[in-house]
N, C-alpha and C. Protein backbone atom coordinates (compact mmCIF):
# COMPACT_ATOMS: atom_id res chain seq x y z
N UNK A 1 73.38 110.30 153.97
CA UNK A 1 74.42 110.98 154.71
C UNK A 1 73.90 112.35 155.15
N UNK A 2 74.22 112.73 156.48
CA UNK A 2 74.25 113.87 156.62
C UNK A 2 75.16 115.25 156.89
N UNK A 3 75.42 116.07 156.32
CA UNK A 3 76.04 117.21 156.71
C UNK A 3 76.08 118.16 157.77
N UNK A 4 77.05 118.03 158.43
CA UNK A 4 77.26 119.09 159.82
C UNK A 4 78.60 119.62 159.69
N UNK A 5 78.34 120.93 160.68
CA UNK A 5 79.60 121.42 161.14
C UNK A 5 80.16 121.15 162.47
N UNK A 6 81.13 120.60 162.49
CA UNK A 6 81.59 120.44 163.93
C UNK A 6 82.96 121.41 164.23
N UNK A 7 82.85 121.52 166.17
CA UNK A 7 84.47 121.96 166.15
C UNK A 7 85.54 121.32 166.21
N UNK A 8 86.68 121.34 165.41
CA UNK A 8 87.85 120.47 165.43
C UNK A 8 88.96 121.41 166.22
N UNK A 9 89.03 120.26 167.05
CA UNK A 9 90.39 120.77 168.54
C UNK A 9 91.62 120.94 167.86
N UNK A 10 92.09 120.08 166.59
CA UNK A 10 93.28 120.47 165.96
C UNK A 10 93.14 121.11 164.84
N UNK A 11 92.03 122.10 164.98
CA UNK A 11 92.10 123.11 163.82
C UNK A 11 91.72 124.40 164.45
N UNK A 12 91.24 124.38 165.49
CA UNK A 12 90.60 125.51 166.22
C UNK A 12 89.89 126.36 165.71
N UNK A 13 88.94 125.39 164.86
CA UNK A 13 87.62 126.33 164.57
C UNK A 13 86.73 125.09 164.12
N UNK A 14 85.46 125.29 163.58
CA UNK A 14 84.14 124.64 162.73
C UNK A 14 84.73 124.13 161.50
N UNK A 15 84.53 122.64 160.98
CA UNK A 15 85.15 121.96 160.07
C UNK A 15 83.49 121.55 159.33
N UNK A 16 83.57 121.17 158.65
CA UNK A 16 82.38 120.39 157.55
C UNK A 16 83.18 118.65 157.73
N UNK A 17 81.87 118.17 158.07
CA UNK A 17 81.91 117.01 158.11
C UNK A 17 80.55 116.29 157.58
N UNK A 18 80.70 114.99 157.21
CA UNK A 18 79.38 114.11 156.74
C UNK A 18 79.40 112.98 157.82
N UNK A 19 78.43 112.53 158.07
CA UNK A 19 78.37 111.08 158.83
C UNK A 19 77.11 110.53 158.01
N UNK A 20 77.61 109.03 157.74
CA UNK A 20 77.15 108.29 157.15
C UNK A 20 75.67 107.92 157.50
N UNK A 21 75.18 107.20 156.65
CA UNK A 21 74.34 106.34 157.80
C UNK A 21 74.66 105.31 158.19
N UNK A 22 73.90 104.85 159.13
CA UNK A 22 73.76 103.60 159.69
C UNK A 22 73.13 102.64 158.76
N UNK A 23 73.73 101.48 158.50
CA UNK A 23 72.99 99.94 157.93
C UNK A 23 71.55 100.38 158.63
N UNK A 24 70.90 99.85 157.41
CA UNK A 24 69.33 99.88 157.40
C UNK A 24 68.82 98.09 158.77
N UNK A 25 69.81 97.38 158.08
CA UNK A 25 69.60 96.03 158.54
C UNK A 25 70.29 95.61 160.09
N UNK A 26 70.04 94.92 160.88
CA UNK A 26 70.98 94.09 161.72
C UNK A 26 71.77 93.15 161.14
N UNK A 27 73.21 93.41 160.97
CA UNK A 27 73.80 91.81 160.24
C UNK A 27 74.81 91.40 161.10
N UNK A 28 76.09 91.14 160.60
CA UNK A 28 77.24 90.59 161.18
C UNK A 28 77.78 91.57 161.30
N UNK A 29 78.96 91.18 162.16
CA UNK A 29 80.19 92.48 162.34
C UNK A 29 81.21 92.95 161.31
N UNK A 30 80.72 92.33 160.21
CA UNK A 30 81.38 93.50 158.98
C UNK A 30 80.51 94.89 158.62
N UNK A 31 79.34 94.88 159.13
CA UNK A 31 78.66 96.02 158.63
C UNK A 31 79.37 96.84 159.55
N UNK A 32 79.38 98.56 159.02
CA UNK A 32 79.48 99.37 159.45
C UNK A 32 78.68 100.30 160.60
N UNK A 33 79.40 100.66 161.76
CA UNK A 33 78.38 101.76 162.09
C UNK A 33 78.34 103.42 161.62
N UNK A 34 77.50 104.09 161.91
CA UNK A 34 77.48 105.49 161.06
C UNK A 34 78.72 106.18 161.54
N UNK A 35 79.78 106.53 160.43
CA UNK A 35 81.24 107.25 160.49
C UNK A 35 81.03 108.91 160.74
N UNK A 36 81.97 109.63 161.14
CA UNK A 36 82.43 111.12 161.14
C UNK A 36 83.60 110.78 159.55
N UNK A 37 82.90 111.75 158.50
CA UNK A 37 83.97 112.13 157.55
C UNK A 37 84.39 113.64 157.45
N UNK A 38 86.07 113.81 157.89
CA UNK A 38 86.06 115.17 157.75
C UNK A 38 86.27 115.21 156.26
N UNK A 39 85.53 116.67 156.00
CA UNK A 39 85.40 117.12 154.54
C UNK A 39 86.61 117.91 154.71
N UNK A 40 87.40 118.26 155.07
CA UNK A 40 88.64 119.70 155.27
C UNK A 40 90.17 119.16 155.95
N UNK A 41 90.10 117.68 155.61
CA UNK A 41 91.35 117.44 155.73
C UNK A 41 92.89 118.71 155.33
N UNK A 42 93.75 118.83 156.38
CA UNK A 42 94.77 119.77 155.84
C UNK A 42 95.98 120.07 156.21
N UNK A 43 96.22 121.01 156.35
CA UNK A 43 97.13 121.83 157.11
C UNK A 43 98.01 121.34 158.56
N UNK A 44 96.67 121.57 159.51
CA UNK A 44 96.72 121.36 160.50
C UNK A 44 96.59 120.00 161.21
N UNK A 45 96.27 119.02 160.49
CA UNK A 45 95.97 117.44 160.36
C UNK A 45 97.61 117.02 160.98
N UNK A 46 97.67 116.89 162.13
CA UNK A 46 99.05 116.46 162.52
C UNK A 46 99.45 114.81 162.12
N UNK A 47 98.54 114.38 161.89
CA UNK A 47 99.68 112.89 161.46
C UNK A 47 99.19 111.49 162.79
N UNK A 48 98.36 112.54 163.75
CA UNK A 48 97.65 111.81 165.10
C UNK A 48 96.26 111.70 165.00
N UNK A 49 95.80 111.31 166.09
CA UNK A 49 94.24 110.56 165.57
C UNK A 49 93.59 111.70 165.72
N UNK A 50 92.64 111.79 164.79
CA UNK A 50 91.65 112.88 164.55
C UNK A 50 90.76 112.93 165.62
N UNK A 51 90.61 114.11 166.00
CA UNK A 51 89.67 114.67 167.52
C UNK A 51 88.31 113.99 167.04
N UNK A 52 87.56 114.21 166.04
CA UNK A 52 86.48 113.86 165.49
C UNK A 52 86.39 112.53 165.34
N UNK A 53 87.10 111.94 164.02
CA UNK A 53 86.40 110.59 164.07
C UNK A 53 87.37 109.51 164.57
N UNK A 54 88.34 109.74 165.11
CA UNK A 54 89.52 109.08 166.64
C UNK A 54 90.37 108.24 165.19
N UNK A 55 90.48 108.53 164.28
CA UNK A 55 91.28 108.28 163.12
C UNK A 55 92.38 109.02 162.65
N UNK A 56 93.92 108.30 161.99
CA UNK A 56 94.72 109.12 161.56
C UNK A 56 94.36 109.57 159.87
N UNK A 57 94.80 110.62 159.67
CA UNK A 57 94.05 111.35 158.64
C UNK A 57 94.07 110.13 156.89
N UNK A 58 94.98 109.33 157.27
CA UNK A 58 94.91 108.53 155.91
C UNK A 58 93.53 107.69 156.12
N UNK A 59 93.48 107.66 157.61
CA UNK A 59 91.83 106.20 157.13
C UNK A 59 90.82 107.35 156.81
N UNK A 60 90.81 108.65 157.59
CA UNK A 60 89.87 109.17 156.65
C UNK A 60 89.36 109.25 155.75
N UNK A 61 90.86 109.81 154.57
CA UNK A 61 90.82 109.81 153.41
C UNK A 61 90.20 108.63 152.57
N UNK A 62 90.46 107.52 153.37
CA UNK A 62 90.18 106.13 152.65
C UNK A 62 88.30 106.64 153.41
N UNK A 63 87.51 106.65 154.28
CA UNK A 63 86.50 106.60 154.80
C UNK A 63 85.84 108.02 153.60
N UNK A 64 86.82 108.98 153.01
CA UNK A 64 85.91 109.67 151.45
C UNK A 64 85.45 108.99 150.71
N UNK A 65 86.95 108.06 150.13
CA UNK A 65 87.20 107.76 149.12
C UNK A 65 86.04 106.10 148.86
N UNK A 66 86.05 105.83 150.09
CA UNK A 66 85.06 104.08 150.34
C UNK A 66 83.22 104.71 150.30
N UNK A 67 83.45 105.97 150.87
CA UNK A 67 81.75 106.70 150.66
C UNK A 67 81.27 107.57 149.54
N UNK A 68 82.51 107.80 148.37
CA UNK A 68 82.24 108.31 147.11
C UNK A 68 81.97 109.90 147.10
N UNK A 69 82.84 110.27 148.75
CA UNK A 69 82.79 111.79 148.46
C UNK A 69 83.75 112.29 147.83
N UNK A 70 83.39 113.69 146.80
CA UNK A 70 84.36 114.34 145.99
C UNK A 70 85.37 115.17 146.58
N UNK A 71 86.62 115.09 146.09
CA UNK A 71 87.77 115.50 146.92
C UNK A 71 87.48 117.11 146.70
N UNK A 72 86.76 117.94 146.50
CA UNK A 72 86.90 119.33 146.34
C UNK A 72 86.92 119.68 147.51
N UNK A 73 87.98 120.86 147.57
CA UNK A 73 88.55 121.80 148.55
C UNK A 73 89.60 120.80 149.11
N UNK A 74 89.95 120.11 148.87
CA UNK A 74 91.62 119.45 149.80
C UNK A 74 92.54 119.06 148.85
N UNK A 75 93.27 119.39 149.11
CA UNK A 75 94.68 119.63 148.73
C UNK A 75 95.28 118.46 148.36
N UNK A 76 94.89 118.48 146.94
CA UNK A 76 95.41 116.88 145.93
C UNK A 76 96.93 117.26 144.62
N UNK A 77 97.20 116.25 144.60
CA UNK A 77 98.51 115.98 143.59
C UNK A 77 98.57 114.39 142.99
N UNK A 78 98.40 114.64 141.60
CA UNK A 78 98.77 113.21 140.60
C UNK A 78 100.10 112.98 141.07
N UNK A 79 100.37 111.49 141.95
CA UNK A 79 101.41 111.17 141.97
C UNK A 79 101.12 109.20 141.85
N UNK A 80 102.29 108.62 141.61
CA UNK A 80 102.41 107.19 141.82
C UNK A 80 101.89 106.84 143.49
N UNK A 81 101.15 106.45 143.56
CA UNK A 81 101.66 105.81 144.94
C UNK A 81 102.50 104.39 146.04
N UNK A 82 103.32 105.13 146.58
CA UNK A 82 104.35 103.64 146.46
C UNK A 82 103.61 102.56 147.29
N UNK A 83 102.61 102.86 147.93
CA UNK A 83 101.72 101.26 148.17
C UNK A 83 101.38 100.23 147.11
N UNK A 84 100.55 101.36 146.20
CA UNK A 84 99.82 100.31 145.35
C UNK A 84 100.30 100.37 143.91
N UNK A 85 101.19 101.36 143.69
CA UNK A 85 102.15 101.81 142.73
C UNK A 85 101.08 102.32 141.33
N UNK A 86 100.34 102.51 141.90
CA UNK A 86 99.01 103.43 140.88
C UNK A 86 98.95 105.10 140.62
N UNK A 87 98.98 105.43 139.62
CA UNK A 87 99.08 106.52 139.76
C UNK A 87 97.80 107.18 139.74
N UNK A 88 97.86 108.39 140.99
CA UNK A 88 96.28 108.58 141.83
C UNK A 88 96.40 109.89 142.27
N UNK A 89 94.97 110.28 142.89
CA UNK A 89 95.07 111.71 143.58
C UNK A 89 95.60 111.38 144.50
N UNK A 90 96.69 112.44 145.37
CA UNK A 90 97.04 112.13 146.29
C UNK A 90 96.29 113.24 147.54
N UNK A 91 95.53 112.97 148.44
CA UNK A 91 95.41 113.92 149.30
C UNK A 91 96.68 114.91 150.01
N UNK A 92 96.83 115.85 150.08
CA UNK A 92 97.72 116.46 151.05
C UNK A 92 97.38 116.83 152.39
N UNK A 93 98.22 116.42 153.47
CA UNK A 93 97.58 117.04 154.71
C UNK A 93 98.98 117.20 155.50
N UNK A 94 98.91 117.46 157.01
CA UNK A 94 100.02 118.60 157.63
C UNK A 94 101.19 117.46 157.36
N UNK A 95 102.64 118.35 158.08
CA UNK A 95 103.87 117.71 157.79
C UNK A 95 104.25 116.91 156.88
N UNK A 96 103.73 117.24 155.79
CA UNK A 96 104.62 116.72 154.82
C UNK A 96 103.73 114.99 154.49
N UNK A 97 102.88 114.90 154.82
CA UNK A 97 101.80 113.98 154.28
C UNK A 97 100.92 113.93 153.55
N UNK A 98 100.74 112.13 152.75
CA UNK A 98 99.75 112.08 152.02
C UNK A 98 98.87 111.27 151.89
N UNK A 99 97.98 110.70 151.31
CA UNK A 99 97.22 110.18 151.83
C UNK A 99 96.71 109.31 150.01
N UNK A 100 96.77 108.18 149.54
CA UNK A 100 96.40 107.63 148.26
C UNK A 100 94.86 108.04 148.12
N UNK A 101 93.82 108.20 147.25
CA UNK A 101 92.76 108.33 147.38
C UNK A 101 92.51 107.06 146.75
N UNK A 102 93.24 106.06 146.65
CA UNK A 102 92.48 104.51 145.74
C UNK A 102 92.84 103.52 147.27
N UNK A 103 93.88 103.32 147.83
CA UNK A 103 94.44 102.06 148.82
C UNK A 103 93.99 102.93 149.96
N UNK A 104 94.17 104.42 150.31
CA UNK A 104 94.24 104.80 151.50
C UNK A 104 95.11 105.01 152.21
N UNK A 105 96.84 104.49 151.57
CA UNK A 105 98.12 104.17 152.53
C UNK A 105 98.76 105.58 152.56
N UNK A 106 99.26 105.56 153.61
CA UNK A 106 99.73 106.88 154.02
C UNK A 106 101.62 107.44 153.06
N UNK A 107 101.73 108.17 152.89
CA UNK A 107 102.84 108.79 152.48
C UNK A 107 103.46 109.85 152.78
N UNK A 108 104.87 110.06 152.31
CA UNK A 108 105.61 111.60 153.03
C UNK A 108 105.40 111.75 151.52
N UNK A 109 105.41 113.29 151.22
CA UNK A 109 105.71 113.94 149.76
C UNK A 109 106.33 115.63 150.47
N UNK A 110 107.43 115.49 149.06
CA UNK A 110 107.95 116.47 148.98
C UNK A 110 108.51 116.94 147.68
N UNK A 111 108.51 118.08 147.60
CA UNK A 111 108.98 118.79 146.16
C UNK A 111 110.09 118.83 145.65
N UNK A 112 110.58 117.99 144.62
CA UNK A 112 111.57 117.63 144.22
C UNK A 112 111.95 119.04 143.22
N UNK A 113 111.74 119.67 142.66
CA UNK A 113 112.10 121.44 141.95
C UNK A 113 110.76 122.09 141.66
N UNK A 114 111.15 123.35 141.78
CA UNK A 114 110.05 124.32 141.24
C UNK A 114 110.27 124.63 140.00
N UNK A 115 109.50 124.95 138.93
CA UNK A 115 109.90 125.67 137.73
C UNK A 115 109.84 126.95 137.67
N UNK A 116 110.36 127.81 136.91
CA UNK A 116 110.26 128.89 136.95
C UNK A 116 109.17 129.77 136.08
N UNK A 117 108.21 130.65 136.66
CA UNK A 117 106.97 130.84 135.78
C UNK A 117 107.65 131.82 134.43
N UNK A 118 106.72 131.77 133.50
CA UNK A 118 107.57 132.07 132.08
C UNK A 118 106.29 133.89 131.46
């Protein structure tokens, strides 16, 4: 894999990204060709296909999670997930979305109470 910075149109600035490699071999059309993974899923991640790799931000997450990159720096929460009903990191990204880091299926999350710090 290699590491670059690219510019992301729905972040309006330089993001960290990896792209895979390419299959060593010629095979069938299950092999993959070499992916864009954004490393900085977030905020600004509207819920529409990513400028970079023309994906909505959950196949991303699944395109980390299938290439064994570590979720550091994005915005995770232990929750159930109601796809696969596993309880998992959940990626966070804009409006109120999430993203399973085991199935990949997309979710709304929201904060059911705050506690009060002691």
């Amino acid at each position: 894999m290699k590491s670059h910075r690219l510019f992301c149109n729905a972040c309006d600035r330089e993001v960290s990204v990896m792209i895979t490699d390419a299959p060593l071999l010629d095979g069938q059309a299950t092999l993959h060709d070499e992916e864009v993974i954004c490393l900085e899923i977030g905020s600004k991640c509207t819920g529409n296909l990513c400028p970079l790799g023309a994906l909505e931000p959950n196949a991303m997450v699944a395109r980390l999670v299938r290439n064994g990159l570590p979720l550091d720096g994005l915005r995770t929460l232990r929750s159930v997930c109601p796809s696969c009903r596993r309880e998992t990191e959940m990626v966070l990204y804009g409006g109120g979305r999430a993203a399973c880091t085991e199935c990949g299926s997309p979710a709304r999350w929201t904060v059911d109470h705050a506690e009060p710090l002691s």
